[in-house]
N, C-alpha and C. Protein backbone atom coordinates (compact mmCIF):
# COMPACT_ATOMS: atom_id res chain seq x y z
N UNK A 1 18.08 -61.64 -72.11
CA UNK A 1 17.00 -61.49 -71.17
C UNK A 1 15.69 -61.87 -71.83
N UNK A 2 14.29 -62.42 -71.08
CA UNK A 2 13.31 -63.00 -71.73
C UNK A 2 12.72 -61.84 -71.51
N UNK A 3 11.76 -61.48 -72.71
CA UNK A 3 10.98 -60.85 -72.76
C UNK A 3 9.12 -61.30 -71.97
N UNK A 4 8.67 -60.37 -71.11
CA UNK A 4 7.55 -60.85 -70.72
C UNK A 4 6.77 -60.46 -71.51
N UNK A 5 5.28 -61.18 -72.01
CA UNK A 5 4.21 -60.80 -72.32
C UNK A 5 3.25 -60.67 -71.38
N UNK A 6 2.50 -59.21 -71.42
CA UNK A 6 1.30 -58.25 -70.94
C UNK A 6 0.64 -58.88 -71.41
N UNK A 7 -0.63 -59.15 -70.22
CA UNK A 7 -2.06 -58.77 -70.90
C UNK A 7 -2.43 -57.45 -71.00
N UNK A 8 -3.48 -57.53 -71.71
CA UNK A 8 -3.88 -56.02 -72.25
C UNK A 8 -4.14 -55.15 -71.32
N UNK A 9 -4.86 -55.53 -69.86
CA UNK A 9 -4.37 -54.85 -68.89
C UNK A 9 -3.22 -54.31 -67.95
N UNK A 10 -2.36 -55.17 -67.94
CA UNK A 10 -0.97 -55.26 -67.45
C UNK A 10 -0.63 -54.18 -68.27
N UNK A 11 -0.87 -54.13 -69.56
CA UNK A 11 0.03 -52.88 -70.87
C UNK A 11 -0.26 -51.85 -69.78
N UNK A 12 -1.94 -51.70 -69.85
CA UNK A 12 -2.97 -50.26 -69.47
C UNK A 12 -1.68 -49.70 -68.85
N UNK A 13 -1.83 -50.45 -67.68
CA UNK A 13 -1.44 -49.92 -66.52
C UNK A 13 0.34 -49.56 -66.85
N UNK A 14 1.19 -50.67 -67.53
CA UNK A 14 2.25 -49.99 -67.53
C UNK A 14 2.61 -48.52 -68.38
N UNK A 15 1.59 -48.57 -68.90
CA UNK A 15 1.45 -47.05 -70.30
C UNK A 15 1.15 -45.95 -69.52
N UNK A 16 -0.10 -46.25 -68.45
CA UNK A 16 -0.15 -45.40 -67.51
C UNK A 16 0.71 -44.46 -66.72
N UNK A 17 1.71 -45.93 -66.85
CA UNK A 17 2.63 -45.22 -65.42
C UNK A 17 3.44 -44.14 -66.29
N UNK A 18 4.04 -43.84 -67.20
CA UNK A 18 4.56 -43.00 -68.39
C UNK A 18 3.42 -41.62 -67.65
N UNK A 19 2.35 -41.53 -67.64
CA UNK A 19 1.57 -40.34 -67.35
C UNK A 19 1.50 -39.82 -66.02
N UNK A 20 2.76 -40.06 -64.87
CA UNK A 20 2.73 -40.27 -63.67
C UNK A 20 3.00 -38.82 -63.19
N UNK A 21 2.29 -38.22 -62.14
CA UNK A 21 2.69 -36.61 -62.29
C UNK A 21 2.71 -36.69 -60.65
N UNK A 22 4.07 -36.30 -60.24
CA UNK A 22 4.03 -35.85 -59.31
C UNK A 22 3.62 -34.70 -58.16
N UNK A 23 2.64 -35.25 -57.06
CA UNK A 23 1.91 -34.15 -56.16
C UNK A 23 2.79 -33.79 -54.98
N UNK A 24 2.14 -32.70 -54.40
CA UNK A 24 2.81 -32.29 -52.85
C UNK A 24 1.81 -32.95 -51.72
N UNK A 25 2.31 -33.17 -50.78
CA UNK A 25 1.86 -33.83 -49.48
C UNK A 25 0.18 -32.82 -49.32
N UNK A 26 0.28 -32.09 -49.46
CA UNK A 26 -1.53 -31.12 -49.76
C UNK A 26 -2.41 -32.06 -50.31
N UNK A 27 -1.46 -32.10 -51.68
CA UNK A 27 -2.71 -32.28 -52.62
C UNK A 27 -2.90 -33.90 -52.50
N UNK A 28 -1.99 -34.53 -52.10
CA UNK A 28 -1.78 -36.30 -51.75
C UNK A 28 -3.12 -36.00 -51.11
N UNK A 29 -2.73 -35.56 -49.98
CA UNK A 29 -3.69 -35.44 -48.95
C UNK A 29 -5.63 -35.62 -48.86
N UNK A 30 -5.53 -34.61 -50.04
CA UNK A 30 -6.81 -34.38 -50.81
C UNK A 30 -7.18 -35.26 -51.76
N UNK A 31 -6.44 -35.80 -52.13
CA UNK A 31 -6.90 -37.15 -52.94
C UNK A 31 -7.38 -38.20 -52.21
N UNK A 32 -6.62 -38.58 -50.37
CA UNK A 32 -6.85 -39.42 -50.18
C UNK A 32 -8.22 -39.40 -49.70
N UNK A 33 -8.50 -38.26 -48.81
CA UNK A 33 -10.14 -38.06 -48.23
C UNK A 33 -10.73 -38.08 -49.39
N UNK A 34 -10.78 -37.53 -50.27
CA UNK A 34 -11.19 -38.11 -51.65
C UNK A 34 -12.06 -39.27 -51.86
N UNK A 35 -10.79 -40.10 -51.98
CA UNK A 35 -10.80 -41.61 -52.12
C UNK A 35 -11.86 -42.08 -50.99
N UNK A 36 -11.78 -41.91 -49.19
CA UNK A 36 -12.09 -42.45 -48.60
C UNK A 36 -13.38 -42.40 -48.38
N UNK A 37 -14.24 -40.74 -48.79
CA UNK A 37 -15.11 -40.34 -48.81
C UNK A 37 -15.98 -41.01 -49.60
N UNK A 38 -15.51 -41.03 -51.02
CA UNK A 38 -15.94 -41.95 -51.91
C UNK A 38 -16.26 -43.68 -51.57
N UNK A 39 -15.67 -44.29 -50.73
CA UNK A 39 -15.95 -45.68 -50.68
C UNK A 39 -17.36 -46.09 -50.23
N UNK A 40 -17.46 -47.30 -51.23
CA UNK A 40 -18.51 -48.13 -50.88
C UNK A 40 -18.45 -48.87 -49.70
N UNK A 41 -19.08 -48.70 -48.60
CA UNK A 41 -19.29 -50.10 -47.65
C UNK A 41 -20.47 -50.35 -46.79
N UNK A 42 -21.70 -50.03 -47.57
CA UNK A 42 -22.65 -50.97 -47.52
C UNK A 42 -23.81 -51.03 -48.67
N UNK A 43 -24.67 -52.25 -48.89
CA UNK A 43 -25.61 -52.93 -49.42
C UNK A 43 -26.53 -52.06 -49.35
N UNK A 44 -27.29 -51.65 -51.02
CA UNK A 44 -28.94 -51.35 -51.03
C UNK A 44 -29.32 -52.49 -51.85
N UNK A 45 -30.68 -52.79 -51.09
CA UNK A 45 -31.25 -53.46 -51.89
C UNK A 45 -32.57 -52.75 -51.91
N UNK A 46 -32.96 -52.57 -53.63
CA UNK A 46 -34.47 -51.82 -53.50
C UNK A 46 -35.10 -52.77 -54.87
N UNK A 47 -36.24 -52.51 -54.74
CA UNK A 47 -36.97 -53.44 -56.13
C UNK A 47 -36.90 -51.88 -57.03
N UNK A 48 -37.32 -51.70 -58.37
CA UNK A 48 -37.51 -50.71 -59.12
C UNK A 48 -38.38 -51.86 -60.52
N UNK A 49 -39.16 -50.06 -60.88
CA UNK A 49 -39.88 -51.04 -62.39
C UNK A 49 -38.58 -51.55 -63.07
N UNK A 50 -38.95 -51.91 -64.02
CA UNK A 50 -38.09 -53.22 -64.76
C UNK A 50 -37.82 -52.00 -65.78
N UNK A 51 -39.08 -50.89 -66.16
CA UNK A 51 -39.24 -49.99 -67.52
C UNK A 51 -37.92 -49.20 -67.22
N UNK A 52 -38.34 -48.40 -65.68
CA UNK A 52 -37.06 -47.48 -65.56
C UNK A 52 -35.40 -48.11 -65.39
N UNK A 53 -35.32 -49.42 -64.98
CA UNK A 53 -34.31 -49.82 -64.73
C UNK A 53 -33.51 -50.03 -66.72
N UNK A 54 -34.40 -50.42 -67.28
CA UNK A 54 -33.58 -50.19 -68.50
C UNK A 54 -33.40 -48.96 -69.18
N UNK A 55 -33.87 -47.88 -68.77
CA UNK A 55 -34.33 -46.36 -69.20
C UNK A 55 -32.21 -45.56 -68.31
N UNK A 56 -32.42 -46.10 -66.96
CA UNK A 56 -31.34 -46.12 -66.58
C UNK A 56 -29.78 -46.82 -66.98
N UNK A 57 -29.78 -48.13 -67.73
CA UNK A 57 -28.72 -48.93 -67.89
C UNK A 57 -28.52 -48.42 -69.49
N UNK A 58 -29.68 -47.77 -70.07
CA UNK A 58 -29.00 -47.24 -71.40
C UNK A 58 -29.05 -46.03 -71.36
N UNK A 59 -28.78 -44.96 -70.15
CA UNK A 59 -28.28 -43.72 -70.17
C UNK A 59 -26.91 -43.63 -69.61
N UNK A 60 -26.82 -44.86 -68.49
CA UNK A 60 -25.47 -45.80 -68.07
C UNK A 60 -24.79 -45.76 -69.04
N UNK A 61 -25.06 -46.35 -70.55
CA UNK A 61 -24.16 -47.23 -71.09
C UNK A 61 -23.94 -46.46 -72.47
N UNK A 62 -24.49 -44.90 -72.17
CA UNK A 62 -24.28 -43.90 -73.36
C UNK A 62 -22.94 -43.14 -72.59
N UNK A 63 -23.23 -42.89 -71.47
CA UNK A 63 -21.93 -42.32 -70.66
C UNK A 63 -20.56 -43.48 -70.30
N UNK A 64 -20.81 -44.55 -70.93
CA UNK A 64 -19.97 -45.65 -71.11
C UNK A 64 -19.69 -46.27 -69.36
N UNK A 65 -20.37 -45.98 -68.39
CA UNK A 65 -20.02 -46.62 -66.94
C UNK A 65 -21.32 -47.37 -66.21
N UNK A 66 -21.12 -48.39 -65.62
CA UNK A 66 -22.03 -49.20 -65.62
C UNK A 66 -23.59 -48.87 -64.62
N UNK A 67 -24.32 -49.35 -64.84
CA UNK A 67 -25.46 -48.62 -64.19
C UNK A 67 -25.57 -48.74 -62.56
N UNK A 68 -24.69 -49.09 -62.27
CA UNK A 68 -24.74 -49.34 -60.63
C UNK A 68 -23.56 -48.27 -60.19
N UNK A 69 -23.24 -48.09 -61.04
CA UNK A 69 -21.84 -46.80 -60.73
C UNK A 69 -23.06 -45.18 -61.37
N UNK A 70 -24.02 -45.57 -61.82
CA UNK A 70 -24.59 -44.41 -62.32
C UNK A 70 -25.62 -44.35 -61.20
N UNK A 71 -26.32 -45.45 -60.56
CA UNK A 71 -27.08 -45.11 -59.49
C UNK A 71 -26.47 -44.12 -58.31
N UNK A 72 -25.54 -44.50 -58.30
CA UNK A 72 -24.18 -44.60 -57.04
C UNK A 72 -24.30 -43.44 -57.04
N UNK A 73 -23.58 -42.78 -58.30
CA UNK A 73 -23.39 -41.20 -58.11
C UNK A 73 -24.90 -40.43 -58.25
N UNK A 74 -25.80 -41.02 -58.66
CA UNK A 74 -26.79 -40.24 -58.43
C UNK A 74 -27.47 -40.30 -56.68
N UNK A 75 -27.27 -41.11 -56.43
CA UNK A 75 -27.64 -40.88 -54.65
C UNK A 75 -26.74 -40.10 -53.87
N UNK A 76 -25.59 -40.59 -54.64
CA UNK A 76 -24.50 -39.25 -53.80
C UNK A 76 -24.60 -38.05 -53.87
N UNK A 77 -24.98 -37.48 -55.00
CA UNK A 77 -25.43 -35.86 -55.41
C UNK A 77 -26.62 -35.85 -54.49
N UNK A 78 -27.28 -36.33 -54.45
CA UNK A 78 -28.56 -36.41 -53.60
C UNK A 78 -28.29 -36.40 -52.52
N UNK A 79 -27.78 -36.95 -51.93
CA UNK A 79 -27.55 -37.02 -50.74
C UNK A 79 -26.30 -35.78 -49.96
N UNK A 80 -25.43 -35.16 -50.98
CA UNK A 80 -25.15 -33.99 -50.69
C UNK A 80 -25.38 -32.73 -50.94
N UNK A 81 -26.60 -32.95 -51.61
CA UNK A 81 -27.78 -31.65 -51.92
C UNK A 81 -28.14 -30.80 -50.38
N UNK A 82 -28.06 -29.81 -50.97
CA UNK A 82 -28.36 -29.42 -49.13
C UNK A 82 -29.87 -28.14 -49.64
């Protein structure tokens, strides 16, 4: 049989699957509103200083996730601040 070669992502993901833990229809459940709650589907566009936008992409990039995923969740907390 031929052996396939992975890319280094292809590995990720098959190494992953080794960590696979099975849920009950509940907790599926709760993952998926989860998920759906979470989605992106629409566009901001805003100008910002240039100072804070790098003040932001290297507090981004100390928490290792990119600064548009760090805006993201900061409007979301915000926005479910009550």
């Amino acid at each position: 049989m031929r052996k396939i070669k992975l890319t280094r992502e292809e590995q990720a993901i098959e190494d992953s699957l080794e960590e696979f833990v099975p849920v009950d229809r509940n907790e599926y459940e709760q993952i998926v509103q989860a998920i759906a709650a979470r989605k992106k589907d629409t566009v901001l566009n805003i100008r910002v200083n240039s100072h804070d936008l790098a003040n932001i992409k290297h507090k981004a990039q100390r928490l290792g996730i990119k600064y548009q995923t760090f805006l993201s969740e900061l409007i979301h907390r915000i926005a479910q601040a009550q």
